[in-house]
PDB file of N, CA and C in Angstrom:
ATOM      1  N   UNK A   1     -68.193  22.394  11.098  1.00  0.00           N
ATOM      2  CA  UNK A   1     -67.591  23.462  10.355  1.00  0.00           C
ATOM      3  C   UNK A   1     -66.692  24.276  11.292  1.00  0.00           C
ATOM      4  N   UNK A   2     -65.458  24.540  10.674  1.00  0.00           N
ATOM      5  CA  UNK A   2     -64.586  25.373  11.710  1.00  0.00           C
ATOM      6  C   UNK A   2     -64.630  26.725  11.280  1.00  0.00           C
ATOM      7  N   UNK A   3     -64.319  27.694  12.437  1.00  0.00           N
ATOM      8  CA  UNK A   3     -64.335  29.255  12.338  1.00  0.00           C
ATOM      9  C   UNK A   3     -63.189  29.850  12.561  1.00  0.00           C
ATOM     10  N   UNK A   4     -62.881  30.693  11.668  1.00  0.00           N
ATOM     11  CA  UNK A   4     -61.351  30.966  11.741  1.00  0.00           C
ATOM     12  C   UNK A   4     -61.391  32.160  12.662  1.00  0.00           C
ATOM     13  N   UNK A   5     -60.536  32.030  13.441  1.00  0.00           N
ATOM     14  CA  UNK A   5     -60.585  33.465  14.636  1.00  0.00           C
ATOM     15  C   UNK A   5     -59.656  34.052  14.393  1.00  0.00           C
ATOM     16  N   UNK A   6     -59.405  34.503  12.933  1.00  0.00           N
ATOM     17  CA  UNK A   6     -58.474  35.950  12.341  1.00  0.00           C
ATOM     18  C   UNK A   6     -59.252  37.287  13.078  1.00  0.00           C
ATOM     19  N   UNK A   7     -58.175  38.109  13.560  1.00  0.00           N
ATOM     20  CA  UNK A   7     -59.145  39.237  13.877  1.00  0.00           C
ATOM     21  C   UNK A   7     -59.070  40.321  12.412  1.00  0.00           C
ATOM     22  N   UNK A   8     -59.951  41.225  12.210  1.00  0.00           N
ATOM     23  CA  UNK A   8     -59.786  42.098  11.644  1.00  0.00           C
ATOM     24  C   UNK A   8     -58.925  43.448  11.265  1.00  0.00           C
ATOM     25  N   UNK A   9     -58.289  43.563  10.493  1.00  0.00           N
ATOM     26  CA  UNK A   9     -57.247  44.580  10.340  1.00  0.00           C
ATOM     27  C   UNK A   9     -58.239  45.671   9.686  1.00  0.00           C
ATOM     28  N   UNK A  10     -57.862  46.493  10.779  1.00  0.00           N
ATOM     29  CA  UNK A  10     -58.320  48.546  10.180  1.00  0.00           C
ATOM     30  C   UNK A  10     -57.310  49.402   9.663  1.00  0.00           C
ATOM     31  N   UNK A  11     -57.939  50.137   8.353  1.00  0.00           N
ATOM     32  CA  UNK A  11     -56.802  51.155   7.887  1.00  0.00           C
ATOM     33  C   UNK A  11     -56.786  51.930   8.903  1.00  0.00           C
ATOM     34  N   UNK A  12     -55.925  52.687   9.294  1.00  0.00           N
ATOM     35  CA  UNK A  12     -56.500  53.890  10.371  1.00  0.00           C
ATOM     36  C   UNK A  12     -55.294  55.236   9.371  1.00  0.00           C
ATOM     37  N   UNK A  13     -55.697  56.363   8.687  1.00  0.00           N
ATOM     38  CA  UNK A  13     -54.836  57.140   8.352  1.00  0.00           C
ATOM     39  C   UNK A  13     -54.626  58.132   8.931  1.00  0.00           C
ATOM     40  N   UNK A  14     -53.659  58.841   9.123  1.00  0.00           N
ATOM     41  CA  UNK A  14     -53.416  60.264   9.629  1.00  0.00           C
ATOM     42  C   UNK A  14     -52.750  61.215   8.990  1.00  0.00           C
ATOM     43  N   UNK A  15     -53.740  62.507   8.675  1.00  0.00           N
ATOM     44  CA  UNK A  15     -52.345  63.374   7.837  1.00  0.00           C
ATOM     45  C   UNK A  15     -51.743  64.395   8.627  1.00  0.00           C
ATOM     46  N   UNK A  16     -51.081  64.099   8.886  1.00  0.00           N
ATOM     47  CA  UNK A  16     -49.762  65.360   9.510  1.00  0.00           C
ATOM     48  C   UNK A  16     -49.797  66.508   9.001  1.00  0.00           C
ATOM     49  N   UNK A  17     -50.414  67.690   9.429  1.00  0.00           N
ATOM     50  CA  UNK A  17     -50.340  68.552   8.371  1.00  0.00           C
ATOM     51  C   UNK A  17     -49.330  69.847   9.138  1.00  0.00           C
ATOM     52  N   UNK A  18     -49.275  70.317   9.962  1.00  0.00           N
ATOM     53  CA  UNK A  18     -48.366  71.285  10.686  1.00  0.00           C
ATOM     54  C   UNK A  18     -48.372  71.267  12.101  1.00  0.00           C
ATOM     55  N   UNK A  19     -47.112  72.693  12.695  1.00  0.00           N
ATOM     56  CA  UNK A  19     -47.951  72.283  14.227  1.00  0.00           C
ATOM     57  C   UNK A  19     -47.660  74.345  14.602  1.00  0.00           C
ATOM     58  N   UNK A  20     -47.628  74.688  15.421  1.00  0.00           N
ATOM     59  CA  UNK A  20     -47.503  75.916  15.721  1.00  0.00           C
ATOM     60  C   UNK A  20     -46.325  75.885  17.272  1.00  0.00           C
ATOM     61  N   UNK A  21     -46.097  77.071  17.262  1.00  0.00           N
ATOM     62  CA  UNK A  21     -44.841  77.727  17.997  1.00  0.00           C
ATOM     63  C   UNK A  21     -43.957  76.138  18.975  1.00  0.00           C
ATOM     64  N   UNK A  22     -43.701  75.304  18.448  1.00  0.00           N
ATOM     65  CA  UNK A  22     -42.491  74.306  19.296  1.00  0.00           C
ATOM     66  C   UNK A  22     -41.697  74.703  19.534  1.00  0.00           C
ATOM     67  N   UNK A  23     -41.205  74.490  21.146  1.00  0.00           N
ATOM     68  CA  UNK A  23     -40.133  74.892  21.456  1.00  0.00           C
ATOM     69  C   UNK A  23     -38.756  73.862  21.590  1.00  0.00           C
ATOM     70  N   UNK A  24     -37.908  74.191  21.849  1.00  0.00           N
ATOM     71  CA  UNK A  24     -37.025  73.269  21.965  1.00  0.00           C
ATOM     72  C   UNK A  24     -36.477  72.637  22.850  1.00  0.00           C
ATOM     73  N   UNK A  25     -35.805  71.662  23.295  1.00  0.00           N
ATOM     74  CA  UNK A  25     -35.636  70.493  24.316  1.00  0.00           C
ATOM     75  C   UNK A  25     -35.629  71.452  25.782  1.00  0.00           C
ATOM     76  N   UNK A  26     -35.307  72.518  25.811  1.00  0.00           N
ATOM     77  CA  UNK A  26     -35.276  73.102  27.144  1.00  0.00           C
ATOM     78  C   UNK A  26     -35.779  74.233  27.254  1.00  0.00           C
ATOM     79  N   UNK A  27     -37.202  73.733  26.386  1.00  0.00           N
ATOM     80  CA  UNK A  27     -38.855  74.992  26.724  1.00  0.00           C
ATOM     81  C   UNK A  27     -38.402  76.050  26.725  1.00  0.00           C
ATOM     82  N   UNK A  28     -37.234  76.865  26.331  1.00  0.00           N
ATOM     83  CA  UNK A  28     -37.196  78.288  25.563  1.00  0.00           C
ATOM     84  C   UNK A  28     -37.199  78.120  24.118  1.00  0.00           C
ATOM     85  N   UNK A  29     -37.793  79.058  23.520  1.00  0.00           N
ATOM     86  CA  UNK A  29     -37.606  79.780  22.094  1.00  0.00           C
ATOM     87  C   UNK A  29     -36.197  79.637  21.212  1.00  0.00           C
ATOM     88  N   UNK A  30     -35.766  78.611  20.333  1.00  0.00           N
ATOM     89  CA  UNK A  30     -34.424  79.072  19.974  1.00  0.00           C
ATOM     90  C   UNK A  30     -34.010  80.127  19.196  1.00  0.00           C
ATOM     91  N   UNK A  31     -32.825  80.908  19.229  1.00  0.00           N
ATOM     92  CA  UNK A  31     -32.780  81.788  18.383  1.00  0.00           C
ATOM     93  C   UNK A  31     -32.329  81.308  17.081  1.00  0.00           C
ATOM     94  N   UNK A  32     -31.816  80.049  17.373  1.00  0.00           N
ATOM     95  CA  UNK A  32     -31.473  79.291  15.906  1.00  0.00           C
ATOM     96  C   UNK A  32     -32.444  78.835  14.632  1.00  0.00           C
ATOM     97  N   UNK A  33     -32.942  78.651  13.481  1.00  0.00           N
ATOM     98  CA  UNK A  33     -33.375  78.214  13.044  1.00  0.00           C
ATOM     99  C   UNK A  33     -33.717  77.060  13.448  1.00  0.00           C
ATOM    100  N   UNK A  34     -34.974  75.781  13.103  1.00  0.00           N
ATOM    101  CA  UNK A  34     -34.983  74.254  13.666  1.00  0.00           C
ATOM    102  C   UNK A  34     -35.352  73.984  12.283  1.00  0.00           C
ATOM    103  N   UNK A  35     -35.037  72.711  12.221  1.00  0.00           N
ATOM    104  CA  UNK A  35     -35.516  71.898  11.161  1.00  0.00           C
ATOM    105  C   UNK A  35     -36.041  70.510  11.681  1.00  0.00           C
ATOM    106  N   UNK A  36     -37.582  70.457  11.421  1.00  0.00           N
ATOM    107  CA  UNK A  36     -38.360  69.544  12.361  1.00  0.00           C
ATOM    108  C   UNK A  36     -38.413  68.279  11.247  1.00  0.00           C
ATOM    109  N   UNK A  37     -39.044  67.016  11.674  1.00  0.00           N
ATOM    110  CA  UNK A  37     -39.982  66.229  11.782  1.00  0.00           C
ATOM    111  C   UNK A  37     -40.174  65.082  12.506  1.00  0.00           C
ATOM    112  N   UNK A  38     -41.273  64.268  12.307  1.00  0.00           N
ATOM    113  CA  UNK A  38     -42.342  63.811  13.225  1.00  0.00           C
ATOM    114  C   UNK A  38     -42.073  61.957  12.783  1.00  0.00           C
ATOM    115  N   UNK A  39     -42.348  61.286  14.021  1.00  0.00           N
ATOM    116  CA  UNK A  39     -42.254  60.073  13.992  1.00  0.00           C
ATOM    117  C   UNK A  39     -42.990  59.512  14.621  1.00  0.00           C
ATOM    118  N   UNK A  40     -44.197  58.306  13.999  1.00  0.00           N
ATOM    119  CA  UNK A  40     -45.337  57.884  14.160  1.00  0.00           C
ATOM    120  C   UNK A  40     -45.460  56.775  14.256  1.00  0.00           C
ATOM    121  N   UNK A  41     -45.845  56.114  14.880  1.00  0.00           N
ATOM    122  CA  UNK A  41     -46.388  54.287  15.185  1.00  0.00           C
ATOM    123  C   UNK A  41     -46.851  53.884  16.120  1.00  0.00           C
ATOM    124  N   UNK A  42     -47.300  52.851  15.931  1.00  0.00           N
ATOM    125  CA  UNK A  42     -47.913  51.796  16.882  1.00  0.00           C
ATOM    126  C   UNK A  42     -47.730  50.735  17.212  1.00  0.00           C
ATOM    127  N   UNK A  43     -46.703  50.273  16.550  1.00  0.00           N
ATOM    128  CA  UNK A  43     -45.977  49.182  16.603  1.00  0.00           C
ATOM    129  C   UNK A  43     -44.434  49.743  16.230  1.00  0.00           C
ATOM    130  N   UNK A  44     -43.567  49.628  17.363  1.00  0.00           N
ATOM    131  CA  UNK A  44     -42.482  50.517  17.188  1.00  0.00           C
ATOM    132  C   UNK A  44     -41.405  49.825  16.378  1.00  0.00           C
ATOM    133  N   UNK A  45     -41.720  48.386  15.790  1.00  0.00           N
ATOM    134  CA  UNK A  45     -40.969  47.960  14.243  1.00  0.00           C
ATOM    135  C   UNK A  45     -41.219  48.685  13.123  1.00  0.00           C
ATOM    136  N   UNK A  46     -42.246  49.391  13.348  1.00  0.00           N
ATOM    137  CA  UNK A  46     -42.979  49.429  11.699  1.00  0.00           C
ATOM    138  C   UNK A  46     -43.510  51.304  12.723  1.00  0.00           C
ATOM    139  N   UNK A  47     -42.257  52.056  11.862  1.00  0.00           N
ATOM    140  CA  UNK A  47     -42.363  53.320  12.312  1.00  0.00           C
ATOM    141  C   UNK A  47     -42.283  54.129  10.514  1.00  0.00           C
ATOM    142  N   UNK A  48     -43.040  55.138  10.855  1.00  0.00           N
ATOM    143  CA  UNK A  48     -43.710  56.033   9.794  1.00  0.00           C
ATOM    144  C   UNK A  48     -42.631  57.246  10.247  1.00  0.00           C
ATOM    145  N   UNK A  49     -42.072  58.267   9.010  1.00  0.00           N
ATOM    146  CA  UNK A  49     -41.613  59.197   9.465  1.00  0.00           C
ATOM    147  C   UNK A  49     -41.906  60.612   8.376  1.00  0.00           C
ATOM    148  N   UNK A  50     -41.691  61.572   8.808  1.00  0.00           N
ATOM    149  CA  UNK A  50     -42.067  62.779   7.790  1.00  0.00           C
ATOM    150  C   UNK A  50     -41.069  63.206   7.299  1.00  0.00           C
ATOM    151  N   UNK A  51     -41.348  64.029   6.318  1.00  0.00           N
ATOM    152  CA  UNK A  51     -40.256  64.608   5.749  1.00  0.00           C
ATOM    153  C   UNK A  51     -39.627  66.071   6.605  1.00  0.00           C
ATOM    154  N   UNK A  52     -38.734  66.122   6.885  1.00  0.00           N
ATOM    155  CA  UNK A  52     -37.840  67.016   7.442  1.00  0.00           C
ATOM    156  C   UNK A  52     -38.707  68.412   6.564  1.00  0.00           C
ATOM    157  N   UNK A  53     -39.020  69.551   7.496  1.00  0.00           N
ATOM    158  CA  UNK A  53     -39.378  70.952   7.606  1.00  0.00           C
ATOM    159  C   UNK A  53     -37.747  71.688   7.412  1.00  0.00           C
ATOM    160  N   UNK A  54     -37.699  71.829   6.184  1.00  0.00           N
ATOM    161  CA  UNK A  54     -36.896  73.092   6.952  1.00  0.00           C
ATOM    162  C   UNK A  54     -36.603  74.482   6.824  1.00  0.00           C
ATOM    163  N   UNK A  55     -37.659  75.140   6.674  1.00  0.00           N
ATOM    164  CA  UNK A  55     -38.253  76.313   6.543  1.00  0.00           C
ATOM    165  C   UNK A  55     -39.344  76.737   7.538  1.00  0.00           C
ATOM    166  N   UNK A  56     -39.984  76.116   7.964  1.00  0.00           N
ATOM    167  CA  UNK A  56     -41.309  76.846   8.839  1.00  0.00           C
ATOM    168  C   UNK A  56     -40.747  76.710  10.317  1.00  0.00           C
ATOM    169  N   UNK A  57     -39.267  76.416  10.749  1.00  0.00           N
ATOM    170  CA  UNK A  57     -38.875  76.599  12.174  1.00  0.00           C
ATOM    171  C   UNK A  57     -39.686  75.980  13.308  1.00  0.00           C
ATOM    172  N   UNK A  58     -40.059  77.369  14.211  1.00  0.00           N
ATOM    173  CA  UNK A  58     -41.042  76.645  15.239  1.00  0.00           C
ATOM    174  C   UNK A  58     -42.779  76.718  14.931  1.00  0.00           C
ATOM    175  N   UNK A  59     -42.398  76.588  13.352  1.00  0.00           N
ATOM    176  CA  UNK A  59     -44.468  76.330  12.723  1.00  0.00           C
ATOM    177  C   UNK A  59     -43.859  75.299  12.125  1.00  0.00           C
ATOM    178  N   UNK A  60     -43.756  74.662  11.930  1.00  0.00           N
ATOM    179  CA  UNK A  60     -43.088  73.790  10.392  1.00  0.00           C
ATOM    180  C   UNK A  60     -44.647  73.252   9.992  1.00  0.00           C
ATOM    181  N   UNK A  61     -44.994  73.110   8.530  1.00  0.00           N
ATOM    182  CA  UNK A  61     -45.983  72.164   7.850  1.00  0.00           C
ATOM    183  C   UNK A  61     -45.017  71.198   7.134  1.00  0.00           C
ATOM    184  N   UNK A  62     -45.522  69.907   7.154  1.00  0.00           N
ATOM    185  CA  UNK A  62     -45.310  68.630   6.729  1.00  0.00           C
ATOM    186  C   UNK A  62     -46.505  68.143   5.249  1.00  0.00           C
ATOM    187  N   UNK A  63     -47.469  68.254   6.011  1.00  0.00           N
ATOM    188  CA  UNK A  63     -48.655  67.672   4.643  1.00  0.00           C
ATOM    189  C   UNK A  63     -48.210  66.375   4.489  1.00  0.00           C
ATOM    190  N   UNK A  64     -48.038  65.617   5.061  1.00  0.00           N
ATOM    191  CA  UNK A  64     -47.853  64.045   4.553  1.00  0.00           C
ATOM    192  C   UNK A  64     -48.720  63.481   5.217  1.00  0.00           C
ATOM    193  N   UNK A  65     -49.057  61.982   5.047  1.00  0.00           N
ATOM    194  CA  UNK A  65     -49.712  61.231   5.255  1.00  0.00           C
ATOM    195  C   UNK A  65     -49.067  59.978   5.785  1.00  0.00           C
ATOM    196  N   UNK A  66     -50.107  59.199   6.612  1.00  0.00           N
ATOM    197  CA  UNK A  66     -49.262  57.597   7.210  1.00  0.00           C
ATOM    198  C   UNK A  66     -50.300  57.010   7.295  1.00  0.00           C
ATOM    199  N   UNK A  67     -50.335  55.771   6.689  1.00  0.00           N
ATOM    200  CA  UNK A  67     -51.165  54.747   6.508  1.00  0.00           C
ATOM    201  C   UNK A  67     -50.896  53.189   7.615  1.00  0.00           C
ATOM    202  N   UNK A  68     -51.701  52.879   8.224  1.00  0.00           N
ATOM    203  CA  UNK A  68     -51.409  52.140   9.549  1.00  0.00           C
ATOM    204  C   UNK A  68     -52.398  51.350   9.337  1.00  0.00           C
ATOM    205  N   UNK A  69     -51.705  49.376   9.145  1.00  0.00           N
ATOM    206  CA  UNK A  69     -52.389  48.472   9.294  1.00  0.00           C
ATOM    207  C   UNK A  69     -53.150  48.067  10.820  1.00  0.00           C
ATOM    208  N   UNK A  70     -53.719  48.256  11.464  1.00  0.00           N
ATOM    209  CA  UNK A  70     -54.308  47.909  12.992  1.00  0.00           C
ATOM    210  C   UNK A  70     -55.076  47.111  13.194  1.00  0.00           C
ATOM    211  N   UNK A  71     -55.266  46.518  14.387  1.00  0.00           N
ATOM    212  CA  UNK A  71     -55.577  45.557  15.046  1.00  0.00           C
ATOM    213  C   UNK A  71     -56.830  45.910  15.457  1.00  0.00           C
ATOM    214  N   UNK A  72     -58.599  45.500  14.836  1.00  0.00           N
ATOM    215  CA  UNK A  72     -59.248  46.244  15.562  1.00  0.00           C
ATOM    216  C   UNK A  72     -59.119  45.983  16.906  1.00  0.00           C
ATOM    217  N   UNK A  73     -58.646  45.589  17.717  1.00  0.00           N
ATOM    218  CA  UNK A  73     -58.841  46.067  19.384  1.00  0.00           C
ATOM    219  C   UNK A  73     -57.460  46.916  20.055  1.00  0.00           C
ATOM    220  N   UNK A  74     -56.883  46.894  19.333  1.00  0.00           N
ATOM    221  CA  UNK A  74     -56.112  48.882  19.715  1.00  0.00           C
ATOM    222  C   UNK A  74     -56.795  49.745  20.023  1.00  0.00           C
ATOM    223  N   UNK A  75     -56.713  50.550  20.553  1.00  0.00           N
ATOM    224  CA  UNK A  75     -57.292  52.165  20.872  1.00  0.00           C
ATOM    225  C   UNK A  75     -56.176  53.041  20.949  1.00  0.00           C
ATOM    226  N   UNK A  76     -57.038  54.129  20.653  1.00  0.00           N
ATOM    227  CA  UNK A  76     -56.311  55.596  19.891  1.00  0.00           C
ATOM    228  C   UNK A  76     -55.052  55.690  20.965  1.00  0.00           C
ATOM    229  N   UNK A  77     -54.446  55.522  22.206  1.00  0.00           N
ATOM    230  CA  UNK A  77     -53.723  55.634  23.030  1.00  0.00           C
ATOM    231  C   UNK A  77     -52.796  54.779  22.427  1.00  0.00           C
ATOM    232  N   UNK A  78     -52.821  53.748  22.010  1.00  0.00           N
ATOM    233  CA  UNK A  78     -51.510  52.944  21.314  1.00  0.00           C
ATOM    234  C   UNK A  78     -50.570  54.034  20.531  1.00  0.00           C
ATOM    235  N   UNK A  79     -51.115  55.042  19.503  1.00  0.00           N
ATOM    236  CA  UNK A  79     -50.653  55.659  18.648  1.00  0.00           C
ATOM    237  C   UNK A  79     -49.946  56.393  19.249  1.00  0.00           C
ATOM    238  N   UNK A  80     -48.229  56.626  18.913  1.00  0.00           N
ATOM    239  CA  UNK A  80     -47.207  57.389  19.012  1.00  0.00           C
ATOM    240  C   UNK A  80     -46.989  58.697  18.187  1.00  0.00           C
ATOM    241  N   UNK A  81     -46.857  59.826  18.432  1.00  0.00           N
ATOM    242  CA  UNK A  81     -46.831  60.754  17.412  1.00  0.00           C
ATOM    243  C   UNK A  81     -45.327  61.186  18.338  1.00  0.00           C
ATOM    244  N   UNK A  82     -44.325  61.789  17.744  1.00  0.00           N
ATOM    245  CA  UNK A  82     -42.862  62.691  18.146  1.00  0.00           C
ATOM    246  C   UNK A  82     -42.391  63.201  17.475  1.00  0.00           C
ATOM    247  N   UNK A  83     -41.726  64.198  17.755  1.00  0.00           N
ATOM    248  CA  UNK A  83     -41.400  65.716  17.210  1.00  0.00           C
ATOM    249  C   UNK A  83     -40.394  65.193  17.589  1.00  0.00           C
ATOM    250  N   UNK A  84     -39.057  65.546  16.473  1.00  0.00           N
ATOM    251  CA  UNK A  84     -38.259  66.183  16.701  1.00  0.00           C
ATOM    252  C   UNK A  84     -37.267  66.875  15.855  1.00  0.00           C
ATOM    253  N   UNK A  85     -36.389  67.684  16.644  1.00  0.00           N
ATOM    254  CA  UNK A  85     -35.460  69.085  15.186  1.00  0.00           C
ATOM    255  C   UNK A  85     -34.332  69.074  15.698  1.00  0.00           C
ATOM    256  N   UNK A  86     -33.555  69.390  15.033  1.00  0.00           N
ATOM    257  CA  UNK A  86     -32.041  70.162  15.016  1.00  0.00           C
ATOM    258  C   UNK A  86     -32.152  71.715  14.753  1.00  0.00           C
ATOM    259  N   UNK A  87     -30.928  72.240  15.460  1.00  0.00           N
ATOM    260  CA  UNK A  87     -31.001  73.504  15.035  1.00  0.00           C
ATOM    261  C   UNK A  87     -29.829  73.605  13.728  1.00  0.00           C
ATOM    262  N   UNK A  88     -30.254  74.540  13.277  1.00  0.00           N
ATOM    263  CA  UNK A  88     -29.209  74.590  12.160  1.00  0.00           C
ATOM    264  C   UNK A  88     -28.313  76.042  12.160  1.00  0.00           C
ATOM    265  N   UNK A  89     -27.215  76.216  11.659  1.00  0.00           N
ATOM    266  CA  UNK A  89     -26.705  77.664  11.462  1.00  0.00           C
ATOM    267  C   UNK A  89     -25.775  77.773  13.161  1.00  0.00           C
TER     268      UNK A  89
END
């Protein structure tokens, strides 16, 4: 009898829900408005992205969710999370 050596795929989810005071590419405070969001993966073909903040500046909330097929032998260090904004105005 043969054994199939598929490994197992894990949901792994994450919800993005906000972040508090971000600063901008050169670690001061902008006086500009920002309009953020966030870009997620683990496999950098198959990238997850949020919906653009653009009201909460350097708090922005997102509330979204990303659903990630994985490999059980990944570990949490594979996972990519990145910020990033424009200023606007």
């Amino acid at each position: 009898m043969k054994t199939s050596s598929l490994r197992k795929a894990i949901i792994m989810e994450i919800n993005l829900i906000s972040a508090q005071d971000l600063m901008s590419s050169t670690s001061r405070p902008s006086s500009k408005p920002m309009q953020t969001y966030v870009v997620a993966y683990i496999d950098p073909m198959e990238k997850a992205v949020s919906r653009v903040d653009r009201t909460g500046n350097r708090t922005p909330t997102w509330n979204d969710k990303f659903v990630f097929s994985v490999d059980e032998e990944l570990s949490v260090g594979d996972l990519i999370l990145a910020w990033f904004w424009r200023s606007i105005g």
